[in-house]
Protein backbone atom coordinates (compact mmCIF):
# COMPACT_ATOMS: atom_id res chain seq x y z
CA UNK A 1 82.86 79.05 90.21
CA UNK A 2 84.20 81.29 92.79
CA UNK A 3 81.46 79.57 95.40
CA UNK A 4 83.34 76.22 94.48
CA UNK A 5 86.68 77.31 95.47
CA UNK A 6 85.39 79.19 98.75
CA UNK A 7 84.00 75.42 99.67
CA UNK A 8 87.30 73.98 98.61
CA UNK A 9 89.34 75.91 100.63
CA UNK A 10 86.92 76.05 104.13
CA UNK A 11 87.17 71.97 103.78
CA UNK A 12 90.62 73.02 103.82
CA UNK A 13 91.13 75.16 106.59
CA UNK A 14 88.46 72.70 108.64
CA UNK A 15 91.14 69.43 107.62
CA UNK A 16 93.87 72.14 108.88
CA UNK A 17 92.18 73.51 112.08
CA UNK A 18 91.26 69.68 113.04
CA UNK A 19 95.46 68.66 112.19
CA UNK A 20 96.60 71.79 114.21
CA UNK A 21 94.67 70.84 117.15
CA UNK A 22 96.11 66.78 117.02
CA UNK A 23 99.72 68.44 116.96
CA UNK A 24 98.87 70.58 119.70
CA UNK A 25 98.16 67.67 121.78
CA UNK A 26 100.70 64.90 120.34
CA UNK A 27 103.36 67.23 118.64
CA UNK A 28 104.15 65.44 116.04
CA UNK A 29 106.12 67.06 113.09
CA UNK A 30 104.26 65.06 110.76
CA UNK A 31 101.04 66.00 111.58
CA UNK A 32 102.19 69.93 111.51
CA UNK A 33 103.84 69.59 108.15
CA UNK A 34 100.39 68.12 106.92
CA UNK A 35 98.41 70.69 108.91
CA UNK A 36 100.82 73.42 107.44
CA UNK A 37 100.51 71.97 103.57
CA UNK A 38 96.67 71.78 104.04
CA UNK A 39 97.19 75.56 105.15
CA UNK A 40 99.01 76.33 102.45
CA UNK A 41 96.72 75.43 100.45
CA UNK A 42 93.45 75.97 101.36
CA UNK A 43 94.87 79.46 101.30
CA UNK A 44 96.11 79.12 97.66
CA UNK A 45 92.68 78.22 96.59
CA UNK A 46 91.09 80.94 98.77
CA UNK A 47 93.07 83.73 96.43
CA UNK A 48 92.09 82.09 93.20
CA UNK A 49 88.53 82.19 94.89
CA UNK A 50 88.70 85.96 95.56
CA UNK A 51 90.12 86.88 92.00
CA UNK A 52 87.59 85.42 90.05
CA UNK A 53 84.64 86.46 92.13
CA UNK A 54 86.40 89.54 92.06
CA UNK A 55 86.40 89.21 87.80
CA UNK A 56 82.98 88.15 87.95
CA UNK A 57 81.79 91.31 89.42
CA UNK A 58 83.88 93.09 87.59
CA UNK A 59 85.02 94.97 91.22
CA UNK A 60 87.22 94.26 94.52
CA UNK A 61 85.30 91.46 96.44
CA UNK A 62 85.21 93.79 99.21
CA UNK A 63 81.63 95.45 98.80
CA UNK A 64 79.70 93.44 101.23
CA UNK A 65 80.53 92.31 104.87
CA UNK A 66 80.09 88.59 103.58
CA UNK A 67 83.22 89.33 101.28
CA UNK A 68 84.50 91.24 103.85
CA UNK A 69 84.68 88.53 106.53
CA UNK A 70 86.28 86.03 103.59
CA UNK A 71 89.11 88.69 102.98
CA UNK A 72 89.79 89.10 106.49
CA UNK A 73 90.18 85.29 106.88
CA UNK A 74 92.53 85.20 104.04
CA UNK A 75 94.71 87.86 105.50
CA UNK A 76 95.11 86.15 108.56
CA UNK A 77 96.06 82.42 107.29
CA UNK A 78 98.58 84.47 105.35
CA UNK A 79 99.75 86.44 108.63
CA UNK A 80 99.78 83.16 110.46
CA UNK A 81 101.91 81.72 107.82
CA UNK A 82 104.22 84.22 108.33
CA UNK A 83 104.56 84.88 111.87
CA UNK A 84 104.64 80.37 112.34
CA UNK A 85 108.08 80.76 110.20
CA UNK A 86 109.25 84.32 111.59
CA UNK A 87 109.41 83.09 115.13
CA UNK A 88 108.52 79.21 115.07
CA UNK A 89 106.32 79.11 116.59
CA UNK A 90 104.36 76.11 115.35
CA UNK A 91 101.46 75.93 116.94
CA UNK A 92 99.81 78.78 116.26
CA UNK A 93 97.88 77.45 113.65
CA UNK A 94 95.72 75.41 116.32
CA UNK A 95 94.57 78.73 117.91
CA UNK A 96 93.99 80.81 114.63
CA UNK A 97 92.41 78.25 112.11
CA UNK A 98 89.91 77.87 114.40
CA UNK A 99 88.52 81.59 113.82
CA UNK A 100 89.46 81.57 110.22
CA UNK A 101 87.41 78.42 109.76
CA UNK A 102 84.57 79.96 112.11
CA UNK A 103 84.72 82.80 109.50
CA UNK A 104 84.35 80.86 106.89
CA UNK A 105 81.22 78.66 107.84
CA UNK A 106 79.70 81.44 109.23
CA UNK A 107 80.64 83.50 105.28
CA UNK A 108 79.17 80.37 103.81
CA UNK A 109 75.69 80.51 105.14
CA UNK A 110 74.83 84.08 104.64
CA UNK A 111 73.44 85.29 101.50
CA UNK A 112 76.33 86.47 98.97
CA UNK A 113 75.43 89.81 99.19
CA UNK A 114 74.80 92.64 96.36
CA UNK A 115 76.48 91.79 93.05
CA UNK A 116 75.40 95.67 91.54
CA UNK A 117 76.55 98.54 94.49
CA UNK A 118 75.23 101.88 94.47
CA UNK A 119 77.62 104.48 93.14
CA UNK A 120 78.75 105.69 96.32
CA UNK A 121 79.63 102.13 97.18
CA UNK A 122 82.05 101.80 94.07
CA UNK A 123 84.54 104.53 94.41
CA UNK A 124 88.48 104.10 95.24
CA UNK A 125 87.71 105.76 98.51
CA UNK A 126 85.71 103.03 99.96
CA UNK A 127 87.64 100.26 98.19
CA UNK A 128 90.57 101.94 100.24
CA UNK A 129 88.67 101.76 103.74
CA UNK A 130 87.37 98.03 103.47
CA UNK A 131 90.62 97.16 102.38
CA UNK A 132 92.99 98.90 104.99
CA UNK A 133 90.28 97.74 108.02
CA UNK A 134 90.31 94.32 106.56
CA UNK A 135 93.83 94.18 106.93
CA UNK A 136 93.40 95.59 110.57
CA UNK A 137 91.43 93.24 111.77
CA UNK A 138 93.16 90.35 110.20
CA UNK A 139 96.26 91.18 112.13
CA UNK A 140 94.32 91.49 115.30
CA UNK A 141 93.11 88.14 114.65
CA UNK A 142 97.31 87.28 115.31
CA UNK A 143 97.02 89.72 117.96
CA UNK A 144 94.49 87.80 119.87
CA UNK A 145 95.77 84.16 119.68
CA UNK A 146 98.73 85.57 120.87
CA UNK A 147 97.07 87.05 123.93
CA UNK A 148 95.21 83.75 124.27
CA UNK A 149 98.26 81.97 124.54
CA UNK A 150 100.09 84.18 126.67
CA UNK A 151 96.78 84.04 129.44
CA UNK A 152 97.38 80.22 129.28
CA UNK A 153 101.13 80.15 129.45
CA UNK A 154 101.08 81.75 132.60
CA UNK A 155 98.53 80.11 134.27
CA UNK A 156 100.50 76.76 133.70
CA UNK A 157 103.40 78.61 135.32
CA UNK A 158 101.31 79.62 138.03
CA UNK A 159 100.40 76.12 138.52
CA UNK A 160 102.41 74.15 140.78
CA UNK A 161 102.00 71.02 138.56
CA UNK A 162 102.14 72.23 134.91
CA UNK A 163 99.72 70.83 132.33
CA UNK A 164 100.80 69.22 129.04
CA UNK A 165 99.71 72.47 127.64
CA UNK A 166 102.85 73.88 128.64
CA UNK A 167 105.13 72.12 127.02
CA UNK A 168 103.68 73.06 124.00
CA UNK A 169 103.12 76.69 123.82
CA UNK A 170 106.15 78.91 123.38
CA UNK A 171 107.91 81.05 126.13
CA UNK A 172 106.00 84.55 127.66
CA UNK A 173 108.57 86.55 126.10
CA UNK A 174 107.94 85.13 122.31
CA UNK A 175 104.55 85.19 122.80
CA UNK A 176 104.27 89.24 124.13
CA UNK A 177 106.41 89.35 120.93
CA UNK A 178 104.32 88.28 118.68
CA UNK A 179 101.07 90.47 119.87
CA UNK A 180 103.33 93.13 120.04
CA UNK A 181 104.12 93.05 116.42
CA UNK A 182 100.46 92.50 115.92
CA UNK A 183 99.34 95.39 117.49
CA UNK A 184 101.98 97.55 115.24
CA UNK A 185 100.88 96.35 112.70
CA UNK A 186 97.03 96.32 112.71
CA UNK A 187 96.87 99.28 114.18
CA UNK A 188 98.51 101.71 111.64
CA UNK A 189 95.86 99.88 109.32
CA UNK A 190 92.97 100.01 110.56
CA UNK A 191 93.20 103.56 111.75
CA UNK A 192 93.90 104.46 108.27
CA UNK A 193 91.16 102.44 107.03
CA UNK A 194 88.92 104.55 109.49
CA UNK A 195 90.53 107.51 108.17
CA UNK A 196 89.52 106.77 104.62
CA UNK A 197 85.65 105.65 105.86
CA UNK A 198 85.24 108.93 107.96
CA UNK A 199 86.15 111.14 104.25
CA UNK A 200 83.88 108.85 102.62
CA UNK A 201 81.22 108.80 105.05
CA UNK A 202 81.05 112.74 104.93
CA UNK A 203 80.61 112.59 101.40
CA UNK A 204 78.35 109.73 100.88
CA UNK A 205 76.30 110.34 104.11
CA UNK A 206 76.62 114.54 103.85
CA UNK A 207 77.40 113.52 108.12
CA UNK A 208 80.25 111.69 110.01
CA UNK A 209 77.55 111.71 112.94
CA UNK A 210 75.25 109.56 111.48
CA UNK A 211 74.04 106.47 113.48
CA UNK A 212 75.50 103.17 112.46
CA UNK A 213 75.77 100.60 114.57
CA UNK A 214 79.17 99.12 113.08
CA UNK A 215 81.04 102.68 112.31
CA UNK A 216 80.32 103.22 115.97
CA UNK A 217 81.54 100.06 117.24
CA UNK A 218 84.85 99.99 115.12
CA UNK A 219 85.65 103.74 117.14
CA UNK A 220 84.92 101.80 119.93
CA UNK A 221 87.10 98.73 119.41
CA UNK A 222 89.72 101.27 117.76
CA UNK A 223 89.70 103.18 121.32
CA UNK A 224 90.75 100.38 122.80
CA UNK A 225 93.78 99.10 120.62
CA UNK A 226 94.60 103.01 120.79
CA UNK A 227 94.62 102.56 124.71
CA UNK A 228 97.13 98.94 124.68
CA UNK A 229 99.36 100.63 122.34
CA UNK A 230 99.54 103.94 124.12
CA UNK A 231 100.13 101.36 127.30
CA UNK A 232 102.81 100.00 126.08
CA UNK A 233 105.02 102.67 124.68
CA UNK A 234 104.05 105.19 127.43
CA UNK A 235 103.39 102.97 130.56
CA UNK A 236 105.86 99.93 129.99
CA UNK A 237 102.35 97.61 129.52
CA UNK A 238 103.85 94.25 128.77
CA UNK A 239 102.58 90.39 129.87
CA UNK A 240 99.29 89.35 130.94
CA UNK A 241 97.76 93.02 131.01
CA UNK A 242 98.48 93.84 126.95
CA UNK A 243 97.73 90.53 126.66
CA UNK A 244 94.22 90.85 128.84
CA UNK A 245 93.40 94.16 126.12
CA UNK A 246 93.96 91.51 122.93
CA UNK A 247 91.37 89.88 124.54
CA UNK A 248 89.35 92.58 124.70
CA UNK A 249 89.75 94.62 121.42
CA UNK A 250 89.23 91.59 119.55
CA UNK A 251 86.01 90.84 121.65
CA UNK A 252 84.56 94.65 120.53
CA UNK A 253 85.76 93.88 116.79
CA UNK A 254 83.57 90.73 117.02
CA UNK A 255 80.86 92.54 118.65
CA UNK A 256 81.18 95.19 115.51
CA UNK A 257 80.86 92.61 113.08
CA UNK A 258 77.86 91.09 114.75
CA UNK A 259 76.11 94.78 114.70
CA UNK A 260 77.07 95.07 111.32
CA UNK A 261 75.39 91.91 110.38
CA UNK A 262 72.39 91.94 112.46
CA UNK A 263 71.78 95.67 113.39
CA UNK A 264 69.77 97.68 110.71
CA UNK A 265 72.50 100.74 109.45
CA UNK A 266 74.50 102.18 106.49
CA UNK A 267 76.62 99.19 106.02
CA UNK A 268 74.69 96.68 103.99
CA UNK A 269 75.33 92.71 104.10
């Protein structure tokens, strides 16, 4: 059952990316509201998806990095939702549903994953990790598309003939807003969640040192959010650099789900 609803709502958030990217282009509010209310939801069948897988396994659907990647996706329609009505900025959607729906096809042709976890897998600690780095990286999913926007904001102001493009994206300063608030509030998550793995990790493992490719590459990608936040509050980063590192962090989180997908470690698929 649950499979059905996860197809439901990626036809969903396909329809929606596909609607963003036409009101992008035209602006029409019709074609956002419809985007938006596809959104909406897609993302309302994507919960009743996750609780009843969850109920079927009689766990969190957070034990494999296939459930993983579907939680993260969920977080960040729901963050996009947010932020599109906190500072209206409406076209938002056209540069996030693209990686939630990328997320989803790429959830939908790997195998499900485990259904029975080892012990070690099952306790409150590691429920706790998956869930606070989920959360992480679904607000540096925000993060990014801000910093993608901002990078192409500029260049049209740097052009002596604007594009189209810029009459559509919102101002510098609302944009270095909203990966601002990103960054805040990604980062207090996924450090925590990183917290909670490193405890667990020394139990389960008897090691914090030992190799896997995707506890190494979250350090890695958690260096460098470390660095644009440090940046900013220390060194006055603002603009195209802190929007150059969104680029960048979110490039190393992709590159540490990759590893943990295709690189032989301790986390399983």
């Amino acid at each position: 059952m649950n499979l059905v609803l996860l197809d439901l709502a990626l036809l969903a958030y396909v329809g929606a990316t596909a609607l963003a990217l036409v009101h992008l282009i035209q602006r029409q509010d019709r074609i956002h509201r419809a985007a938006s209310l596809l959104t909406q939801g897609g993302w309302v069948v994507h919960t009743l998806a996750l609780v009843v897988r969850g109920v079927e396994l009689g766990r969190p659907p957070l034990g494999t990095l296939v459930e993983a990647m579907s939680v993260v996706a969920w977080a960040a329609v729901l963050f996009t939702l947010w932020a599109e009505r906190q500072y209206g900025v409406k076209v938002l959607g056209a540069f996030v549903l693209p990686l939630v729906s990328v997320l989803g096809v790429s959830a939908a042709w790997l195998p499900p994953g485990l259904t029975n976890l080892a012990p070690a897998l099952r306790s409150a600690w590691i429920w706790g990790h998956v869930t606070l780095a989920m959360l992480g990286i679904s607000a540096f999913v925000l993060n990014f598309a801000g910093g993608v926007m901002y990078l192409l904001q500029e260049r049209q102001l740097k052009a002596k003939r604007p594009g189209a493009l810029y009459y559509r994206l919102p101002s510098l300063e609302t944009l270095d807003r909203i990966t601002y608030r990103a960054l805040t509030l990604g980062f207090p998550f996924l450090t925590l969640g990183l917290f909670l793995g490193a405890l667990w990790a020394r139990t389960a493992w008897g090691s914090l040192f030992t190799f896997d490719p995707l506890a190494l590459l979250s350090v890695l990608a958690w260096l460098v959010y470390a660095a644009t936040l440090g940046g900013r509050a220390i060194a006055g980063w603002r603009g195209r650099r802190a929007a150059f590192f969104a680029v960048v962090g979110f490039g190393a989180l992709a590159l540490t789900l990759g590893a943990g997908l295709l690189l032989p470690g301790r986390h399983g698929s």
